[in-house]
C-alpha atoms as a PDB file:
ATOM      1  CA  UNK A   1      58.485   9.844 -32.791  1.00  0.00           C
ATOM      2  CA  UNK A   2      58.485   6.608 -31.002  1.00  0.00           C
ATOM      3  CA  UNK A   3      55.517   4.867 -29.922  1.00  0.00           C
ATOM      4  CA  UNK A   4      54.414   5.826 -26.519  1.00  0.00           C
ATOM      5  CA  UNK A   5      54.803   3.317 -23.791  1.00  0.00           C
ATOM      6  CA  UNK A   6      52.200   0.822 -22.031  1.00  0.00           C
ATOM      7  CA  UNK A   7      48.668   0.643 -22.839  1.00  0.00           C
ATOM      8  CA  UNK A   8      48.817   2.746 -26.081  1.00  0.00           C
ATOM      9  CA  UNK A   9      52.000   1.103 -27.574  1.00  0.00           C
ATOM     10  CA  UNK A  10      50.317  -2.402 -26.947  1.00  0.00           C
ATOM     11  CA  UNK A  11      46.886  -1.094 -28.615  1.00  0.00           C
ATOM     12  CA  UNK A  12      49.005  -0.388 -31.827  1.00  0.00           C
ATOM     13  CA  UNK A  13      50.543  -3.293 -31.890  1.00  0.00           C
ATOM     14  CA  UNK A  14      46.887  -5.087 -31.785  1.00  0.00           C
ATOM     15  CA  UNK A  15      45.607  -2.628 -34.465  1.00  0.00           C
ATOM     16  CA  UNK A  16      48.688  -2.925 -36.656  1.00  0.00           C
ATOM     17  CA  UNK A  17      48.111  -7.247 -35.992  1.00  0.00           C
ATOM     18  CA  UNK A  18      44.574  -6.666 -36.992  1.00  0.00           C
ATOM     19  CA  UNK A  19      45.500  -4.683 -40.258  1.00  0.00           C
ATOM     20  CA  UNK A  20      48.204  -7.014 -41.104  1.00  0.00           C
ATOM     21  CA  UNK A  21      45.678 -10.194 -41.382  1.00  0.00           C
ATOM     22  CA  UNK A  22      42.694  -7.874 -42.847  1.00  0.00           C
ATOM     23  CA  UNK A  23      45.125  -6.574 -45.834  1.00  0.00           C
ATOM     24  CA  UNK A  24      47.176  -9.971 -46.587  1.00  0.00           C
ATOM     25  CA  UNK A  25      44.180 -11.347 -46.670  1.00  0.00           C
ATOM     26  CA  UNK A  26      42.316  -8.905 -49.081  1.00  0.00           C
ATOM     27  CA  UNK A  27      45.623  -8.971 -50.823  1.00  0.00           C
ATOM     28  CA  UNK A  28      45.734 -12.806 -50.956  1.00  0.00           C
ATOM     29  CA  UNK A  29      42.276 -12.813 -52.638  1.00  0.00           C
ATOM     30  CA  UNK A  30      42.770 -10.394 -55.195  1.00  0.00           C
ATOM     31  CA  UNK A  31      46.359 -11.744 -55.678  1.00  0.00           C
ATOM     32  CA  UNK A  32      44.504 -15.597 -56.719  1.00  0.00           C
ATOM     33  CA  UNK A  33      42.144 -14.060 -58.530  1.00  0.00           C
ATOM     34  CA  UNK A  34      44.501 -12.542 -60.265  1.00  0.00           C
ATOM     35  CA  UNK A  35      46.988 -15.536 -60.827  1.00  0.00           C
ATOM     36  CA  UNK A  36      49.787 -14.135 -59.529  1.00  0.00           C
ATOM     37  CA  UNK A  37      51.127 -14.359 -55.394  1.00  0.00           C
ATOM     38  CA  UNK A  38      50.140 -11.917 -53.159  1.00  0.00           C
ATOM     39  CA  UNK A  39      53.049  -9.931 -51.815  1.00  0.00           C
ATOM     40  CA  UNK A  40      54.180 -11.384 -48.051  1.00  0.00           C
ATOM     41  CA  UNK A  41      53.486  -8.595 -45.413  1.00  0.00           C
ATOM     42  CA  UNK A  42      54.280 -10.842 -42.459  1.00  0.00           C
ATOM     43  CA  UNK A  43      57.932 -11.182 -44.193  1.00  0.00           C
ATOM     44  CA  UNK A  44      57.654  -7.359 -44.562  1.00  0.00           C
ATOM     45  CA  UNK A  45      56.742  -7.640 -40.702  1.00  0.00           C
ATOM     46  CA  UNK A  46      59.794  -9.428 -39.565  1.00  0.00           C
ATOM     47  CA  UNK A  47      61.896  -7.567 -41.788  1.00  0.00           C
ATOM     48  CA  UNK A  48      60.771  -4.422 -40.069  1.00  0.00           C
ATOM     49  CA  UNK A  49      60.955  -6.196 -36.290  1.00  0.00           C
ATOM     50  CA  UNK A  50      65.225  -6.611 -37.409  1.00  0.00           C
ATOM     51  CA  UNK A  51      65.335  -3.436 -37.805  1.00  0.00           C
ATOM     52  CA  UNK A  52      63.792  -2.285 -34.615  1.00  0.00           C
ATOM     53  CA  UNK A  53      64.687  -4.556 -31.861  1.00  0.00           C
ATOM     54  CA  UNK A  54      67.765  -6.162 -30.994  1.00  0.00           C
ATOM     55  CA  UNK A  55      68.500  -9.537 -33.139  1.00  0.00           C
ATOM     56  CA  UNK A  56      67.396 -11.742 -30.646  1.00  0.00           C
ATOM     57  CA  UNK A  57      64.133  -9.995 -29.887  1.00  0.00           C
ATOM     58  CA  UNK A  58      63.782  -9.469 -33.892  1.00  0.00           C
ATOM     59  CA  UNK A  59      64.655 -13.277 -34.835  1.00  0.00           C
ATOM     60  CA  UNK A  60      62.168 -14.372 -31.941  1.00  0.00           C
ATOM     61  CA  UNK A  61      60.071 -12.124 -33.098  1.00  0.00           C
ATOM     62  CA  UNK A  62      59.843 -12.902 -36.862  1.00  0.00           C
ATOM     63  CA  UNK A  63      59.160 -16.184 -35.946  1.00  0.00           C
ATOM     64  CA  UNK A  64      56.116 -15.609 -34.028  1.00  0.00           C
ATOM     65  CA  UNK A  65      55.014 -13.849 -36.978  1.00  0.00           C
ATOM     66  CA  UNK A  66      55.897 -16.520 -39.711  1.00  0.00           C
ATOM     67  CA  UNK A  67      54.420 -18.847 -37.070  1.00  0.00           C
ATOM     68  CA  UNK A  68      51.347 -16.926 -36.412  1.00  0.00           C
ATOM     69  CA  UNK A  69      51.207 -17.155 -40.316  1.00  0.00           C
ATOM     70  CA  UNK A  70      51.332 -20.786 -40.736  1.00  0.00           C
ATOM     71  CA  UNK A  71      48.779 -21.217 -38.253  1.00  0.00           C
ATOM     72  CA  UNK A  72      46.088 -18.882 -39.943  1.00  0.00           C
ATOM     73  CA  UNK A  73      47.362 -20.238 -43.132  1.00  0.00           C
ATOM     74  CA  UNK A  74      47.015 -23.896 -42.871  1.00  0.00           C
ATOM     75  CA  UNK A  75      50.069 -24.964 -44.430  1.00  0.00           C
ATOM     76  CA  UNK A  76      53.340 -26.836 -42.780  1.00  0.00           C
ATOM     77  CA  UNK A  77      53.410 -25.797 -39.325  1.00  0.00           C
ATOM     78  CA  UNK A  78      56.546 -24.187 -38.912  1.00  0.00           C
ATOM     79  CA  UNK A  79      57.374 -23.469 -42.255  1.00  0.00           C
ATOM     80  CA  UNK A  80      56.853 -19.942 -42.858  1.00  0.00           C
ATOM     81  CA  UNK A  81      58.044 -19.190 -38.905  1.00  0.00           C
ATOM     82  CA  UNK A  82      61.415 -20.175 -39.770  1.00  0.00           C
ATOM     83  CA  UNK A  83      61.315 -18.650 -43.758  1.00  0.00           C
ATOM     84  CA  UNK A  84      60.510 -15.058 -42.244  1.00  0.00           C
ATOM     85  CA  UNK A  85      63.259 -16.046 -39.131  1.00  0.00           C
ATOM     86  CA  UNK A  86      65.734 -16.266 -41.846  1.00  0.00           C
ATOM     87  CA  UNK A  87      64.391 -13.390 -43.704  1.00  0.00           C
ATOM     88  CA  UNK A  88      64.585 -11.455 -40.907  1.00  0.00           C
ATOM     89  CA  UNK A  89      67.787 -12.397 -40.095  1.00  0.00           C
ATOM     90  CA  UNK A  90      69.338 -11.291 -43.477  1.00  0.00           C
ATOM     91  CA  UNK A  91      67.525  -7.543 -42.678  1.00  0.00           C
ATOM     92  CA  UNK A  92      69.832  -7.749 -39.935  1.00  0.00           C
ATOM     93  CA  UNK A  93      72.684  -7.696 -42.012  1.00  0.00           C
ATOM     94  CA  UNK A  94      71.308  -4.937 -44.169  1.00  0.00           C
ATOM     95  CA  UNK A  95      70.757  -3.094 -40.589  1.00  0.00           C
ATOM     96  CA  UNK A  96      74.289  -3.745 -39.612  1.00  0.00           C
ATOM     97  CA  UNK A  97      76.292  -3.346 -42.919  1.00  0.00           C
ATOM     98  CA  UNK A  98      74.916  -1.327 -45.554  1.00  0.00           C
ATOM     99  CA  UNK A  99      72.994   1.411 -43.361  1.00  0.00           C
ATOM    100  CA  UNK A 100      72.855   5.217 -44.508  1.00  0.00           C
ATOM    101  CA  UNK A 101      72.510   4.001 -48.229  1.00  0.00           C
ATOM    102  CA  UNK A 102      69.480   5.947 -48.776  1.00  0.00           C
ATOM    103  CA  UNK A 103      66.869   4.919 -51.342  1.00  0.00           C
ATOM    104  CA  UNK A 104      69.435   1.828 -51.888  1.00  0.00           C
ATOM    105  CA  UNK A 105      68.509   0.205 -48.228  1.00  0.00           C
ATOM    106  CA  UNK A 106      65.064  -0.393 -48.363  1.00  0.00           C
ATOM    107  CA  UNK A 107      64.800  -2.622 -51.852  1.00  0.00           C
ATOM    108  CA  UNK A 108      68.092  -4.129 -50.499  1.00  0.00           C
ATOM    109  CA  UNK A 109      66.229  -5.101 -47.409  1.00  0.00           C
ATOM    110  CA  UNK A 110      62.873  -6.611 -49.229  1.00  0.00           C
ATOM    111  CA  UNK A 111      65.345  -7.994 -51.527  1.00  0.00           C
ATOM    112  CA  UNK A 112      67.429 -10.006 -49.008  1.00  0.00           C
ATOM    113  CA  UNK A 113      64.649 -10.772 -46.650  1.00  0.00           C
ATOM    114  CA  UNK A 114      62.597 -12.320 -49.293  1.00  0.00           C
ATOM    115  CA  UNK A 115      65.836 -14.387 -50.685  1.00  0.00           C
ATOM    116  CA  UNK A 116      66.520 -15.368 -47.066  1.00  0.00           C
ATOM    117  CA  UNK A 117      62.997 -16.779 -47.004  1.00  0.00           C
ATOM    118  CA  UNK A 118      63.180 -18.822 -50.022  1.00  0.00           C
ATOM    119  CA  UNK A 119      66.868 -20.142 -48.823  1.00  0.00           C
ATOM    120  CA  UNK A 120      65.547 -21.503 -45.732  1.00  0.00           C
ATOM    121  CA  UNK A 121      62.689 -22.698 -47.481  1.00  0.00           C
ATOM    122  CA  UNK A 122      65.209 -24.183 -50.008  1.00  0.00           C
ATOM    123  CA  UNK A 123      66.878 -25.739 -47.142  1.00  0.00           C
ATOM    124  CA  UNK A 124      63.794 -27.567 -45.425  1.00  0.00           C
ATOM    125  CA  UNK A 125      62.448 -28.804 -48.510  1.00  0.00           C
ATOM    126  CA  UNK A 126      65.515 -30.792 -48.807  1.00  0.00           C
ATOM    127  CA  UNK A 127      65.714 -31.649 -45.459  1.00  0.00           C
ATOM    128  CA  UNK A 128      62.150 -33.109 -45.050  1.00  0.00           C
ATOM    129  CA  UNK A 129      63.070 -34.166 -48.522  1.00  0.00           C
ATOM    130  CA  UNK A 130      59.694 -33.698 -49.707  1.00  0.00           C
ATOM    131  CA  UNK A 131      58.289 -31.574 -53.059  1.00  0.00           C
ATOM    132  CA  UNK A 132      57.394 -28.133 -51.310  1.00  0.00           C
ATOM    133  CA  UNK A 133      60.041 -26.034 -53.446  1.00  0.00           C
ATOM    134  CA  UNK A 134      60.641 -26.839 -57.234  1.00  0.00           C
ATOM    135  CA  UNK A 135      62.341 -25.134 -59.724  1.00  0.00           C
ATOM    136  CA  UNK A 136      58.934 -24.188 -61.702  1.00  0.00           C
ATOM    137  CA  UNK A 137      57.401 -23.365 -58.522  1.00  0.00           C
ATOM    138  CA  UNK A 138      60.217 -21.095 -57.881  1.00  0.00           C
ATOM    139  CA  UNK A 139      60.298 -19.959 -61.393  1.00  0.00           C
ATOM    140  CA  UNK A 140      56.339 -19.036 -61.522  1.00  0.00           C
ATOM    141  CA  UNK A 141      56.327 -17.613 -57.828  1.00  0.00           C
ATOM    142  CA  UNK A 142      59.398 -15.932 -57.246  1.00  0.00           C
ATOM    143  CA  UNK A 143      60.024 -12.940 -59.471  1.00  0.00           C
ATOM    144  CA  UNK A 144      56.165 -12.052 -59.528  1.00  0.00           C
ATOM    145  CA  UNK A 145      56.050 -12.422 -55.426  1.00  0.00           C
ATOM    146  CA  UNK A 146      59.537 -10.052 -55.345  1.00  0.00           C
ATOM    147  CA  UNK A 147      57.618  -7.217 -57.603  1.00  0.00           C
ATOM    148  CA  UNK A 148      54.263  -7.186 -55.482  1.00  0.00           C
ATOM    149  CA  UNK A 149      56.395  -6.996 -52.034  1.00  0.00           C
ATOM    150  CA  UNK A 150      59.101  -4.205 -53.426  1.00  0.00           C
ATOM    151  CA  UNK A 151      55.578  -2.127 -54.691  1.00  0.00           C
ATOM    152  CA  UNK A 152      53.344  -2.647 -51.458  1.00  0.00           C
ATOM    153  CA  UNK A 153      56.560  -1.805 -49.221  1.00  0.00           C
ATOM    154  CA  UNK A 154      56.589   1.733 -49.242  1.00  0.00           C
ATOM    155  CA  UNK A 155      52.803   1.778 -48.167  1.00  0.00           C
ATOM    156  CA  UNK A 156      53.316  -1.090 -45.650  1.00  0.00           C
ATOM    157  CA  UNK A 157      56.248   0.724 -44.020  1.00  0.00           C
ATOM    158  CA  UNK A 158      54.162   3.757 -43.095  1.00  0.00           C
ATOM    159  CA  UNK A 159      51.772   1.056 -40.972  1.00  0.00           C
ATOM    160  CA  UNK A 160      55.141   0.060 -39.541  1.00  0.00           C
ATOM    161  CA  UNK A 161      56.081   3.202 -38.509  1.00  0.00           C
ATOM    162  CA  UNK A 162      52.956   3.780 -36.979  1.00  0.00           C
ATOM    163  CA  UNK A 163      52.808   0.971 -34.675  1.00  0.00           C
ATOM    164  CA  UNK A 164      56.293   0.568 -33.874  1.00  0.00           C
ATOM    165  CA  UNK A 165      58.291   3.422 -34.371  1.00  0.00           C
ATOM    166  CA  UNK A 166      60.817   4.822 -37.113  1.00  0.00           C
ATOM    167  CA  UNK A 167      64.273   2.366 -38.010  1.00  0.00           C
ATOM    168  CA  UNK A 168      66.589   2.610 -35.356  1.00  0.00           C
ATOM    169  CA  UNK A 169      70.090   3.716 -36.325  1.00  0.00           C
ATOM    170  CA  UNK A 170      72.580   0.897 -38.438  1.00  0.00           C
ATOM    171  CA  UNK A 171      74.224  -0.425 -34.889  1.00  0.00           C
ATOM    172  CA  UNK A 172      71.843   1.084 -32.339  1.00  0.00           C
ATOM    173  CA  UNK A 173      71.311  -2.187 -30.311  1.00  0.00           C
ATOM    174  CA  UNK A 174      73.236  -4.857 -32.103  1.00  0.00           C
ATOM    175  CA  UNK A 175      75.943  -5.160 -29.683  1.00  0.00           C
END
């Protein structure tokens, strides 16, 4: 069932943006209380904008989100907007070449949006050739912040669903 259209598609979108910043916040609290990173539903956001929308609308897209992210967050402005860009832009690929795998596509997609986030992280740290990615930070934050987004994903796509519709199919508006 797709979302219907004017008024009440835009008033999901607000309550789904609403939802988004109440749980990754809640999340985010409990997650440093904890010790551990909270799992990244704006990624988890742009991941599920590639599948959706065509992969200019979905890269522009996940940026606004990563950007809207570095914003509330506080951090380098323009970070995060292009780590969940290139996130999303490796759910693309999923979308395009490994669709109608089943149970296999979703991890695949949290998987290679979260790896595409670290690479272009990876890839501006050495280009502003500053500290913001290490080794131990990658070592302490990366396999914990993988678990927490492959277990909250299931329950996060549901919210997905609900404000923007089911996955479109594999090539359904990437030509």
């Amino acid at each position: 069932m797709r979302p219907a259209r004017g008024p009440a598609r835009w008033a999901r979108v607000l309550g789904y943006t609403a939802l988004l910043l109440l749980v990754q916040s809640a999340l985010s609290r409990l997650a440093d209380a904890a010790g551990v990173p909270a799992p990244d539903l704006f990624l988890l956001t742009g991941a599920a904008l590639a599948w959706r929308l065509p992969p200019v609308w979905a890269l522009t897209g996940a940026y606004a989100v990563g950007l809207g992210q570095d914003v509330l967050g506080g951090g380098v402005l323009g970070l995060h907007a292009a780590g969940v860009m290139g996130g999303a832009l490796l759910a693309l690929g999923v979308r395009r070449y490994v669709a109608d795998s089943g149970p296999f596509q979703a991890p695949l997609t949290v998987l290679l949006a979260l790896a595409g986030q670290w690479l272009v992280f990876l890839l501006l740290t050495y280009w502003l050739r500053t500290d913001l990615v290490t080794v131990d930070l990658l070592r302490a934050t990366l396999p914990p912040l993988l678990l927490g987004t492959l277990l909250v994903f299931p329950l996060w796509e549901r919210a997905v669903v609900w404000a923007f519709g089911p996955r479109s199919g594999p090539e359904e508006g990437l030509a």
